[in-house]
Structures are given as C-alpha cells and as structure tokens.
Protein backbone atom coordinates (compact mmCIF):
# COMPACT_ATOMS: atom_id res chain seq x y z
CA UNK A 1 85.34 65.68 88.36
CA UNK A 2 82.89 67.07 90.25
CA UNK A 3 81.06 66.85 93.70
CA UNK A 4 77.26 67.08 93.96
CA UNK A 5 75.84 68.45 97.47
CA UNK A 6 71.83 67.85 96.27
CA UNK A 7 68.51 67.61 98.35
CA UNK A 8 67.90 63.78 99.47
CA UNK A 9 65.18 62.80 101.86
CA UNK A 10 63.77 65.15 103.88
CA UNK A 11 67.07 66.52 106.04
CA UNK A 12 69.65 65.26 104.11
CA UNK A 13 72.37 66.58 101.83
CA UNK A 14 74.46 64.15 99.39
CA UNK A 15 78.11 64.99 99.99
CA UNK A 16 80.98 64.13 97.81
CA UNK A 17 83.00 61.31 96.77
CA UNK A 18 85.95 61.01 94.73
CA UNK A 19 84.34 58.75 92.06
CA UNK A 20 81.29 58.84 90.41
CA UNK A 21 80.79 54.71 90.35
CA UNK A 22 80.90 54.62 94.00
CA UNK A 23 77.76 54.82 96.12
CA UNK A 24 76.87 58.65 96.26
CA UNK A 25 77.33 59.35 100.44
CA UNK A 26 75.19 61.61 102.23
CA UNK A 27 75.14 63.99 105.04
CA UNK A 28 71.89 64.79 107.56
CA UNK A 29 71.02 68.53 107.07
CA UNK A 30 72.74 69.43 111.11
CA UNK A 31 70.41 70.49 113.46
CA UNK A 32 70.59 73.87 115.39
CA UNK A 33 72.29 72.11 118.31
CA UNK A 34 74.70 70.74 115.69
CA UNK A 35 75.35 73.72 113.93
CA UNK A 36 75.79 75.43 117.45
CA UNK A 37 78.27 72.94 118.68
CA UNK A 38 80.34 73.36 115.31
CA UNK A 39 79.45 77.02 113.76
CA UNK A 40 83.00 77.23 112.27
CA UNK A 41 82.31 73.55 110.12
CA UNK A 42 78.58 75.01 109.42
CA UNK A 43 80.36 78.11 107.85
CA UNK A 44 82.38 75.57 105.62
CA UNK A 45 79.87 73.48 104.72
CA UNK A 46 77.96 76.21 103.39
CA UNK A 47 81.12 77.26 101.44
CA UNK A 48 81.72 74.51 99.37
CA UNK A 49 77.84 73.93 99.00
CA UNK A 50 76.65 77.34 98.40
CA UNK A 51 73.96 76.21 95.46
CA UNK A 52 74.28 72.12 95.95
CA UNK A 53 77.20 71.71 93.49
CA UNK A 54 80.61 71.58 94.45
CA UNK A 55 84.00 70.99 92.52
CA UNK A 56 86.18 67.99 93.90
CA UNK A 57 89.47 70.29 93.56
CA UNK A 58 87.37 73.10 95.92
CA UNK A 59 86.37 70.62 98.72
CA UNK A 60 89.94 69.22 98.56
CA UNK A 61 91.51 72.60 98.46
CA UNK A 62 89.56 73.48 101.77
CA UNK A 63 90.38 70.09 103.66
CA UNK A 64 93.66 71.32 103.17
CA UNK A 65 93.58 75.02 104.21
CA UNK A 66 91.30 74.61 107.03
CA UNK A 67 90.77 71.14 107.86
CA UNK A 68 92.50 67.85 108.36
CA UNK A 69 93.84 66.49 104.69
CA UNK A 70 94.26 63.04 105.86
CA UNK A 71 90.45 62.50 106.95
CA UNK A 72 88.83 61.16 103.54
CA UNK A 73 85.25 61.26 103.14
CA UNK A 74 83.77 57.71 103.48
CA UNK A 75 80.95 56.22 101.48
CA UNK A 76 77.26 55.78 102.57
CA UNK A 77 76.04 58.07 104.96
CA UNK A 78 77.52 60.43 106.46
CA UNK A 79 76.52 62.78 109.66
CA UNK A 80 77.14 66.40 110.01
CA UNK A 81 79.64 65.16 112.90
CA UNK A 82 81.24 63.33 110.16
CA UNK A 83 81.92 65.86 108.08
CA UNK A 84 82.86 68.27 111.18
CA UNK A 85 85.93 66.17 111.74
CA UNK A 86 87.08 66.64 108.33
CA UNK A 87 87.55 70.07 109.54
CA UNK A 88 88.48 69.84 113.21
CA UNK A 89 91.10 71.97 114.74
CA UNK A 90 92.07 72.59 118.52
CA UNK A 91 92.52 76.31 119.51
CA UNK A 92 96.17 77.19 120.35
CA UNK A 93 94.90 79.45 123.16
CA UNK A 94 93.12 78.68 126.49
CA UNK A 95 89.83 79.39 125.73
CA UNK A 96 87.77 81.26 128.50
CA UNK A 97 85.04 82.85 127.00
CA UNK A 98 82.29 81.89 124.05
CA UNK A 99 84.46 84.30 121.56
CA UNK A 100 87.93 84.43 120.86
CA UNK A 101 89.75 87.55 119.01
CA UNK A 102 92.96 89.54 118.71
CA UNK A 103 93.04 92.80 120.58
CA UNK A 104 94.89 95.80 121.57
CA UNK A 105 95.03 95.96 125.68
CA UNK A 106 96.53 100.22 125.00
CA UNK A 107 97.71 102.61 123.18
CA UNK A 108 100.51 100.90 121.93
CA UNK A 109 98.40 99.14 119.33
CA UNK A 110 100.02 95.77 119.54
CA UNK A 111 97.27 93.01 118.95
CA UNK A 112 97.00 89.72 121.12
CA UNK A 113 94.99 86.87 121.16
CA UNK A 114 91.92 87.83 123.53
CA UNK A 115 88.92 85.91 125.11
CA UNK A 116 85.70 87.62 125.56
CA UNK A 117 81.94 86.81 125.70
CA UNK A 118 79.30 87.95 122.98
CA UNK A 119 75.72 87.93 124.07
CA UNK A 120 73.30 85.46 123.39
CA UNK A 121 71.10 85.98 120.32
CA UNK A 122 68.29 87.56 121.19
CA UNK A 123 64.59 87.71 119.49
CA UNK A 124 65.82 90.47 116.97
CA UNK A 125 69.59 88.93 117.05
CA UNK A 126 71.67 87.35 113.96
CA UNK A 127 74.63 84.95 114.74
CA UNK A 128 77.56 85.47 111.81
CA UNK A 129 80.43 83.11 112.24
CA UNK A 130 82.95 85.17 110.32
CA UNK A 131 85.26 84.22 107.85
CA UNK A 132 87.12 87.08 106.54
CA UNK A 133 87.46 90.47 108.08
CA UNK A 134 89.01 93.69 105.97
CA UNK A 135 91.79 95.63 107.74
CA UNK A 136 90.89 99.43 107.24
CA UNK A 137 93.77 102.34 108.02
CA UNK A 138 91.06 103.47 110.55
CA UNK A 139 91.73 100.18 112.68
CA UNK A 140 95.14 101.03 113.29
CA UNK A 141 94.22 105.01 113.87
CA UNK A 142 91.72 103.67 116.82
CA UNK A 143 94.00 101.26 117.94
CA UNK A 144 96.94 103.60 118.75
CA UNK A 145 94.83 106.17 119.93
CA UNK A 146 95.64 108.67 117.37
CA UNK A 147 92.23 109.96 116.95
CA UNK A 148 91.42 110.16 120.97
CA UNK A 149 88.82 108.72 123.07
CA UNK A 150 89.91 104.72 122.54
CA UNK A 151 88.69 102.39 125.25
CA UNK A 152 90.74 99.54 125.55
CA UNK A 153 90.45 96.46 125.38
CA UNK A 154 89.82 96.89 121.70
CA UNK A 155 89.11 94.02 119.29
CA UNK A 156 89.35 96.08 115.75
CA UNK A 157 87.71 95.60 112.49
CA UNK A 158 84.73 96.75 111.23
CA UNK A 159 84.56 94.92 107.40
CA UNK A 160 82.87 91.66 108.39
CA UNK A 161 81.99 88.88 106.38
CA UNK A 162 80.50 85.43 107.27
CA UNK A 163 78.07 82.55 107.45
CA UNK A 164 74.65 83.22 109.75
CA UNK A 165 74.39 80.43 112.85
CA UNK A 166 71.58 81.15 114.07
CA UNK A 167 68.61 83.56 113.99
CA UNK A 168 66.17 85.18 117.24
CA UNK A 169 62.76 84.15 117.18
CA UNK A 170 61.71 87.26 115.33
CA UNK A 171 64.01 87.44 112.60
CA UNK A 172 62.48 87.32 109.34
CA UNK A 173 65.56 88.12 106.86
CA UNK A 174 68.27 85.86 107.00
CA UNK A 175 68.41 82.36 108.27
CA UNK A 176 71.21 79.84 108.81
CA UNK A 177 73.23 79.33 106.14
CA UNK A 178 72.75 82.99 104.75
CA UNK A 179 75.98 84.78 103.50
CA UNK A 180 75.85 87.97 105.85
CA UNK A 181 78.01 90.73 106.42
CA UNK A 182 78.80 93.83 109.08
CA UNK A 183 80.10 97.14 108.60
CA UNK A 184 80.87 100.27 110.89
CA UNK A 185 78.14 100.11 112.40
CA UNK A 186 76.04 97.74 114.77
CA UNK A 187 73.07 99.79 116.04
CA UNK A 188 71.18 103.36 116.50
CA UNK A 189 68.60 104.53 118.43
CA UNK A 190 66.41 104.09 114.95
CA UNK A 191 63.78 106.49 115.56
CA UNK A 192 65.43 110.39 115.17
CA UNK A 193 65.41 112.56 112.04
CA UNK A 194 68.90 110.60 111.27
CA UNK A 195 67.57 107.30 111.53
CA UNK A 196 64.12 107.56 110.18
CA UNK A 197 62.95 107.63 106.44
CA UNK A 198 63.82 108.64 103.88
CA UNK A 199 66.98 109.80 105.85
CA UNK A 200 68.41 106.62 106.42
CA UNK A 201 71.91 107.56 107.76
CA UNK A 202 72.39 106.02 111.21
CA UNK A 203 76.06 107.18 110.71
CA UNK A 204 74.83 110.71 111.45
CA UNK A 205 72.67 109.32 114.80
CA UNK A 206 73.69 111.24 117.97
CA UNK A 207 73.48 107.34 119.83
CA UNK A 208 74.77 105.73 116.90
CA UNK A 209 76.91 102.52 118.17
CA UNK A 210 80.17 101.75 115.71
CA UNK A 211 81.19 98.27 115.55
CA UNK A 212 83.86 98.95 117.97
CA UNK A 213 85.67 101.03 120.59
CA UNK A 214 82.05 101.88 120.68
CA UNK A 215 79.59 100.91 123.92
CA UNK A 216 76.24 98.83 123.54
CA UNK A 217 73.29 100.75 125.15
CA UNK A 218 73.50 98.34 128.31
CA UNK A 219 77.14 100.01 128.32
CA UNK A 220 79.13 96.61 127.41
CA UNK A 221 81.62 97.38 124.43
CA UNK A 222 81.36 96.57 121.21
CA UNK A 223 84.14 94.65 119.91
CA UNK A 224 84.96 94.18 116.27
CA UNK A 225 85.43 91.86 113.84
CA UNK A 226 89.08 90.52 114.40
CA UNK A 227 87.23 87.89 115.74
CA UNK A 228 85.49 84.29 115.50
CA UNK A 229 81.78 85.70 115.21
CA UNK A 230 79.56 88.40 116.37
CA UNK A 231 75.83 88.88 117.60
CA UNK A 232 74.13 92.00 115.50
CA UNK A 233 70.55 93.47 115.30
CA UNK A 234 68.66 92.28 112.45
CA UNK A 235 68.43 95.44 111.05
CA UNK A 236 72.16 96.46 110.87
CA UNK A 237 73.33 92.92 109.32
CA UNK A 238 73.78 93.28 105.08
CA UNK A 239 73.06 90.20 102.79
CA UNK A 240 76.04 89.55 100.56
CA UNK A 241 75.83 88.66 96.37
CA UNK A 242 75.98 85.10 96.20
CA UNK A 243 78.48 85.64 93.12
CA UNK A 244 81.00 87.24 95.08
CA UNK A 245 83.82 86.09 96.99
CA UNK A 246 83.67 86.08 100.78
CA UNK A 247 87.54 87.60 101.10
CA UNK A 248 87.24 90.20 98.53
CA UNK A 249 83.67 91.12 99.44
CA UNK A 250 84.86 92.17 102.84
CA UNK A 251 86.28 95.75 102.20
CA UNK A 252 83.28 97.07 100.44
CA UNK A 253 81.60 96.69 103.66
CA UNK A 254 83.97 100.49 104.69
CA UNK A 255 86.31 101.01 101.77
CA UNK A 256 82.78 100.42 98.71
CA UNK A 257 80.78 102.33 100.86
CA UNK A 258 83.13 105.09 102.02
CA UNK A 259 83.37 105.71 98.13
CA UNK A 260 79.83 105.23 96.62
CA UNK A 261 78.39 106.81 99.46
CA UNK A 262 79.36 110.66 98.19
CA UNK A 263 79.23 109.68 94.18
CA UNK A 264 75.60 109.30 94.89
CA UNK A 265 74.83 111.45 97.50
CA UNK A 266 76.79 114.41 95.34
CA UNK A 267 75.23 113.25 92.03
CA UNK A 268 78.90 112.26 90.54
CA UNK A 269 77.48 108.82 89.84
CA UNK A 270 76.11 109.63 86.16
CA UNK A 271 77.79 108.03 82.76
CA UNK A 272 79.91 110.53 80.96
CA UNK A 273 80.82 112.46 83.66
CA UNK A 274 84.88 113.01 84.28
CA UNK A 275 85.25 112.13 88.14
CA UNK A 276 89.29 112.43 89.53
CA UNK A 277 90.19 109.90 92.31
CA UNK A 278 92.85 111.26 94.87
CA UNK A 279 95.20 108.72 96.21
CA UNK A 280 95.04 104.77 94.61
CA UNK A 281 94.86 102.79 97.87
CA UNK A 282 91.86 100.71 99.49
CA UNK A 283 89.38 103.49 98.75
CA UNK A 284 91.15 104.95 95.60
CA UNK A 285 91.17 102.10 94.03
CA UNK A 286 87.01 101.09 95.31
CA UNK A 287 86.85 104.65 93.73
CA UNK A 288 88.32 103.62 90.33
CA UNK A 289 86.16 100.43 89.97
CA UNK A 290 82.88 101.74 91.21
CA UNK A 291 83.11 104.93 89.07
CA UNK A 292 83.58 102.97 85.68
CA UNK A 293 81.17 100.48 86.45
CA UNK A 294 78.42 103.92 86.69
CA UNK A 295 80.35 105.07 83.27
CA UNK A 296 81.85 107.73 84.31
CA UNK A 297 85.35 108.88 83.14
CA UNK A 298 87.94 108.33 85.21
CA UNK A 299 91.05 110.09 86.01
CA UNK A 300 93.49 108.73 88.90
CA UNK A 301 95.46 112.24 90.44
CA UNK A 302 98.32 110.70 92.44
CA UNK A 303 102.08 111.58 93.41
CA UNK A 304 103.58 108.57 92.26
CA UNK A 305 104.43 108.09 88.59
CA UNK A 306 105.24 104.11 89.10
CA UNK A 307 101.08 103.90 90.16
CA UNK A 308 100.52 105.28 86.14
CA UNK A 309 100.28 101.75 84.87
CA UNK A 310 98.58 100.16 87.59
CA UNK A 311 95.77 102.73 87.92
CA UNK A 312 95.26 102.83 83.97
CA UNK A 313 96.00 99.03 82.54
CA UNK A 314 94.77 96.90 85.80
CA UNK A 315 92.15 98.95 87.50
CA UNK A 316 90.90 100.77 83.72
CA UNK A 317 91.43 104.60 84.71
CA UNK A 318 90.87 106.26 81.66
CA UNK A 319 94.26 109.27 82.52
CA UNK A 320 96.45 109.29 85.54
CA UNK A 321 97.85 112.82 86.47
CA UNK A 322 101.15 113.41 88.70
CA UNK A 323 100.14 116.14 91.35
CA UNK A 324 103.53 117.08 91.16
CA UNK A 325 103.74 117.83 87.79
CA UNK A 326 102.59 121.53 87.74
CA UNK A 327 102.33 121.27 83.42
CA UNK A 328 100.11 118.73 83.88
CA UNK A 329 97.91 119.84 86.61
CA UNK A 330 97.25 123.14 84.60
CA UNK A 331 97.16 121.33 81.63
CA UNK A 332 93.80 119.25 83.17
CA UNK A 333 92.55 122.71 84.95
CA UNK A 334 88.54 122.90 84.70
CA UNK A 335 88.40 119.70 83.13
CA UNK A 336 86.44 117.29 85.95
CA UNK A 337 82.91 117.53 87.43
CA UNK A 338 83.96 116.02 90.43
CA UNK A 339 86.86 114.64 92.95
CA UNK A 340 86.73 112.02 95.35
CA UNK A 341 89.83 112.87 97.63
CA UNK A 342 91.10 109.58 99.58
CA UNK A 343 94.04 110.99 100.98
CA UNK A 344 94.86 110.99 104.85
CA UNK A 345 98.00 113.08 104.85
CA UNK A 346 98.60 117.10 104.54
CA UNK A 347 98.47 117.93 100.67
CA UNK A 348 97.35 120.63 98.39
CA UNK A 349 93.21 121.38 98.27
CA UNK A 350 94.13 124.29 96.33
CA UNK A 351 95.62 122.59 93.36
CA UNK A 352 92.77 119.91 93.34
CA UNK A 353 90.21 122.63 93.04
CA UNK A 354 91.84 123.81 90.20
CA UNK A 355 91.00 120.86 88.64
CA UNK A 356 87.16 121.04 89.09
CA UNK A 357 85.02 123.00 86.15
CA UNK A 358 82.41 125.27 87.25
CA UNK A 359 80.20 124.26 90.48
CA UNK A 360 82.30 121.09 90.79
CA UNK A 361 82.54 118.97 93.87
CA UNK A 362 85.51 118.02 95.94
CA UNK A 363 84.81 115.22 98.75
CA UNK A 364 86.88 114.61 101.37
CA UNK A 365 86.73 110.93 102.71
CA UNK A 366 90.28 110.58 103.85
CA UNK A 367 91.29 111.55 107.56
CA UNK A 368 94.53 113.59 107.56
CA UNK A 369 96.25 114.28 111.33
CA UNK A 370 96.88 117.96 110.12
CA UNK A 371 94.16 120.66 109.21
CA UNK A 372 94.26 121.65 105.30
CA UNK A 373 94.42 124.35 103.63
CA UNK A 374 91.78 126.35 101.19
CA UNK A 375 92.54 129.07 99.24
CA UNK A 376 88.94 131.42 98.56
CA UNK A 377 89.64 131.82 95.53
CA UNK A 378 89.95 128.11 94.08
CA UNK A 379 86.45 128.10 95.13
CA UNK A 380 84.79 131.36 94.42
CA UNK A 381 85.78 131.55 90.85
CA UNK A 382 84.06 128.39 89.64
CA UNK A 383 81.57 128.62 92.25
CA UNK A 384 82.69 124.64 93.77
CA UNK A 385 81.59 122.99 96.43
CA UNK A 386 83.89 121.29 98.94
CA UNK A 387 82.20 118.94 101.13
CA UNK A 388 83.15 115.54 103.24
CA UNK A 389 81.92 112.49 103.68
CA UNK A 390 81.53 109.51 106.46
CA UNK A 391 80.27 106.06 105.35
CA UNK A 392 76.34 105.17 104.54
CA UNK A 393 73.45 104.50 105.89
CA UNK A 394 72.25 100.36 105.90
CA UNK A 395 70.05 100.72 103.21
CA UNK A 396 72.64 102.65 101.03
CA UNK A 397 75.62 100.02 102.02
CA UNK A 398 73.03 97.81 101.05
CA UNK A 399 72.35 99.37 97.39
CA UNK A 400 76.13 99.79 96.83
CA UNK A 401 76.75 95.85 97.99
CA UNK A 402 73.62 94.94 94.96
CA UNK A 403 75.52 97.09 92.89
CA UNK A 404 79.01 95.70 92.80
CA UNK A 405 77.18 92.06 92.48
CA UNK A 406 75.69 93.34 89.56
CA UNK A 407 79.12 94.31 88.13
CA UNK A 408 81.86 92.15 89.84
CA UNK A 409 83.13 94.45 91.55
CA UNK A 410 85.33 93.61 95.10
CA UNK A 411 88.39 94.39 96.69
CA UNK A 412 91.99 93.91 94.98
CA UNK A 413 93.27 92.25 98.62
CA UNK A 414 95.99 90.41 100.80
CA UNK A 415 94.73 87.44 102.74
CA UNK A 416 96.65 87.01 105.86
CA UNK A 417 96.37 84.68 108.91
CA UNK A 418 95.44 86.52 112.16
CA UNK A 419 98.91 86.24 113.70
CA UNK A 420 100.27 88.71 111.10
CA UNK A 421 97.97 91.28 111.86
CA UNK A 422 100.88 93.52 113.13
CA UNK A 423 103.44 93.09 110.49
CA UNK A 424 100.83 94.18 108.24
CA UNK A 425 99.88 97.61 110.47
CA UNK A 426 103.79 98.08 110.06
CA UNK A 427 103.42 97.33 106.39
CA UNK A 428 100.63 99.47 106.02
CA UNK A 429 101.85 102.67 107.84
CA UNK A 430 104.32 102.24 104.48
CA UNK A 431 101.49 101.92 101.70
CA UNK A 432 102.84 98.61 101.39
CA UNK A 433 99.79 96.78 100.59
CA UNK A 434 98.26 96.38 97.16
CA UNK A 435 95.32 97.27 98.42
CA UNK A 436 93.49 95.87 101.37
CA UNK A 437 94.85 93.23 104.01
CA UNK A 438 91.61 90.88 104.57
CA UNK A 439 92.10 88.38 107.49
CA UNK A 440 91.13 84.65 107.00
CA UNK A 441 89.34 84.35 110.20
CA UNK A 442 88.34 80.85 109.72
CA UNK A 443 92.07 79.51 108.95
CA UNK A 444 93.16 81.03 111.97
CA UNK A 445 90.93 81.95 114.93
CA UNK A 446 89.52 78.49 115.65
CA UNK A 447 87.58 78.17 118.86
C-alpha cells in the first residue's frame, strides 16, 4: 500500500491515508513561521516525502520511532500543525536556550545534556535541523583533553547530517527542505593562498574555525553537532545524494573524506592499482569501499586474523595480510603502489614500507599518542614517499560526497540514542564498534 505526498493547489501537499477509497487528505505546504515553530516535524516531513511518494509501512514506522503511534492521520485536510502533532514530544530537560546538546563541562569527558544558544541566521547563514550525527575517535580525543588545548564546555561531533530550516536573505544554494550536511569545519578566513583557488583546502587556513572546541571570529565557541541544529556559512554547508541514507551518510562527512582525501591528492585513486588499507575500523573500512569503487585492488593489512573474513567477504577486499605474520609480510614485499595507514596506536612503519614497490606512498591519517618510528632504509631503497594527511577542502568533501552517491557507498554504522553516548566512548576505546556509532539526533534530543 502506498502513501502519495503530491503537489495540490498552490501550497498544499496530499498526505497519506491508510486506504486508497477514502478521500485523499491534504496538508498546507507550512510557512516559515511554521516550519520555525516546529523545525524537528519539518525535518520529518521532508523524510518521509523526500520526492512526493511515500510507503505506508515508512510513515508508520516513523510515527512510531519518533512520534506519537496513537495519533492517526484524519481525512480531508490536514494543516502542517496537524501533522506536527503526529510527531510531538516534550523535552525531558529544562530548556533554557534556543539549542539543546550533550556536552563535556572537563576533562573528564563525561557528556551531559547542555543548553546553549546558536546565532540567528544571518544573510549568508543556513539553518540544518540535524538528524544524525557520526561519532569520530577524534570526539572522544578532544573531549578528554588528550590532544591539549580543549575549551570546555564542549558539545562534540563534527559528522552532521540534517534537514535545512531556513536560509539568510542571500543564500542562493540550498533552501528549506534541502538535505544538508557539516563536517570539521565551519568557516575560514576564505581569502589566503589556503583558501583561495585552485587550493581549496581551508583545513590548511591559519584562521581556519573547526566545528568545535574551536572559537567563531566574534570569539563565541563553536559547538558541534551532538546537538538539535546548527547555524553554518553558506559556503561551508555540503548538499547530500538524495539516494543515500541520512544515518549512514553521516561519517563520510570525516571518516569518507579523511580517506579519499590522500587517494586523490597522492594519485592512488586509479583502477588497477594495488592500494593496502592499515587498520579496518571507521576509516579502514571508508578506505576499503572507496578504493574498489575507483577499481583499485585492495589489500586489508591488519593484526587480527578473525577481521580476514569480514574485510574480504562483506566489505570485498581482494587479500587480507596479518602484520604479524612475518612469512606473509615478506611474502607481499614490493607488491603495493600505495598504503593508506588508519592506525592511531604505536606500530611498525618499517614493515609497512616494506610493502610498498618502488616510489610508493605511505599516508598517515591516523593520530597515534606516541611518535613512530622510520627506518632510512625502508625508504631510500625504493625511493617511497611517506606523507600524512588531514581531511579536505569543501569542494573536495564535496566531490567525494557525489562520488559515493554515484556508487552507494556510506558508512557500515551503530545508531544509538543520545543518552548512550558514553557507553559507546567506553565501547569504543575497545574497538568495539562495527564501525561507526551515528547518533539519532531526532529520536532523542527533542527541543
């Protein structure tokens, strides 16, 4: 059975019933006051409506998770305020500000529920009500302060997905009901060699602003996406492939771009070349998909034999190698063009560079707490290159988030409700997630 959401008279929007031979209600498109005073039921609408069809099952299935099942939609018309209700729901929290989040008040890196004020959208502004927000290891790094320099309070996340509210007056890009997304960063001063074309890396700007534990120019912090919206320049906000899934879409907005970032920048992003992938979590395995989807051969180097069948039969690695197996690892000597290395603990460049042929390329994107160790002459007798890499520019994220629509490509992910955001840092700190923890904002930060 299905639903149809299609264009009636001028600013209005048939809506659902649960039989075709009753008379087909309707809903007025909302307003911008309407859509203001309910962002979060805007955000659903535009969900289970994304091209004017919907299933019954889907509409149902979202009454249920985030709205109120016994509120049946009624025949004839129906308002926007109508359909609203369907999805009311009171905040568990006293509510003092126009944003509510979870955030860590020290170093301690225990999250809390946390009231705070965005800005008003301004002429250049985009309002995202978010939906889903990725958890990256780097959230719980900042959080406990184990990279320095955190300024607390600190609302984390930085792999943002949502539904646009509302648009500035010179916004020319997205408009309401545009699926929009945020990653690591929210700003730059947009006019130095970094910034400017053909450049195009605000990452590398000297007044770059990160999503968060990051200040605004005006000196405000910027808080992150654990979070019930956000307020971003125009030019720092990505447009999403309408075929993708909000949740799983989320980490490609770090954990994609992290990955395809240095397989183009590094030329390792041609078919037929053999690229190793160090490590199989939320970038590893980004790593795995986005390299077979460019053709490349692909061979997963980790220290666990139980990841073998994952890496090769569910993600479609074409070998696996144990790093621990010293047969194997000088069995596979000289035979890749490039590595992407993922991992963020103390381990063994040396080996890896034995695996490279001559002039290969080891990247580092992982973030160990201890300084590694090269020898010369893994390097200087095949004439390799190791190099790092941060994230991407905008117009590259935006290139890599084109690219995985083109090929399916998103996240293998956990969705978890807001208030277990700290069992899953403790579950992470153990690799225990398979591979991303993505937060469903909507289900459970409702202002």
């Amino acid at each position: 059975m299905g639903f149809t959401f299609c264009a009636c008279s001028e600013g209005e929007v048939s809506v659902p019933t649960a039989c075709s031979n009753r008379k087909m209600p309707r809903v007025r498109q909302p307003s911008p006051a309407e859509i203001s005073a309910h962002p979060r039921e805007f955000a659903l609408l535009r969900q289970v409506a994304p091209e004017g069809e919907v299933d019954a099952e889907a509409l149902k299935e979202y009454i249920k998770l985030y709205g109120e099942p016994a509120k049946a939609v009624a025949e004839g018309e129906i308002s926007f305020e109508d359909f609203a209700a369907m999805f009311s729901r009171k905040s568990a929290e006293a509510v003092t500000a126009n944003c509510i989040g979870y955030a860590a008040q020290d170093k301690s890196g225990v999250l809390a529920p946390y009231s705070f004020d965005r800005r008003p959208v301004g002429p250049k502004d985009v309002r995202i009500q978010i939906t889903h927000a990725g958890i990256c290891h780097s959230d719980l790094h900042q959080v406990k302060n184990e990279w320095g320099g955190s300024v607390y309070p600190m609302v984390p996340g930085h792999e943002i997905v949502g539904i646009v509210t509302e648009v500035g007056s010179e916004v020319s890009s997205f408009k309401p009901g545009d699926r929009a997304g945020v990653g690591c960063m929210v700003d730059s001063c947009g006019t130095c060699e970094m910034c400017a074309a053909p450049r195009c890396e605000e990452q590398f700007c000297p007044r770059c602003v990160f999503t968060y534990n990051s200040k605004h120019y005006d000196g405000t912090l910027a808080q992150g996406g654990y979070s019930s919206h956000i307020v971003v320049k125009e030019s720092f906000v990505l447009r999403l492939p309408a075929n993708l899934p909000l949740d799983a879409t989320a980490p490609l907005l770090c954990a994609g771009i992290t990955v395809y970032s240095p397989m183009k920048h590094f030329g390792l992003d041609k078919p037929g070349l053999r690229l190793g992938v160090v490590g199989l979590g939320g970038l590893g395995h980004m790593a795995v998909k986005i390299g077979k989807a460019m053709g490349m051969h692909v061979t997963v180097i980790s220290t666990s034999e139980s990841k073998r069948e994952e890496a090769i039969k569910v993600l479609g690695a074409d070998e696996f190698l144990v790093s621990k197996d010293a047969e194997a690892m000088k069995a596979a000597s000289n035979s890749l063009h490039g590595i992407i290395d993922t991992v963020s603990a103390k381990h063994d460049l040396g080996a890896l560079a034995g695996l490279l042929k001559l002039e290969g390329r080891l990247v580092l994107v992982g973030v160990p707490d201890q300084p590694l160790e090269l020898p010369s002459f893994a390097l200087i007798f095949k004439r390799a290159m190791v190099s790092g890499s941060l994230i991407g520019g905008i117009k590259e994220t935006q290139e890599m988030l084109d690219f995985c629509g083109q090929h399916g490509i998103t996240a293998t992910i956990e969705k978890i409700p807001i208030e277990y955001v700290n069992t899953a840092y403790e579950r992470m700190t153990r690799s225990d997630v398979r591979y991303r923890f993505v937060i469903d904002i909507q289900g459970s930060l409702v202002l």
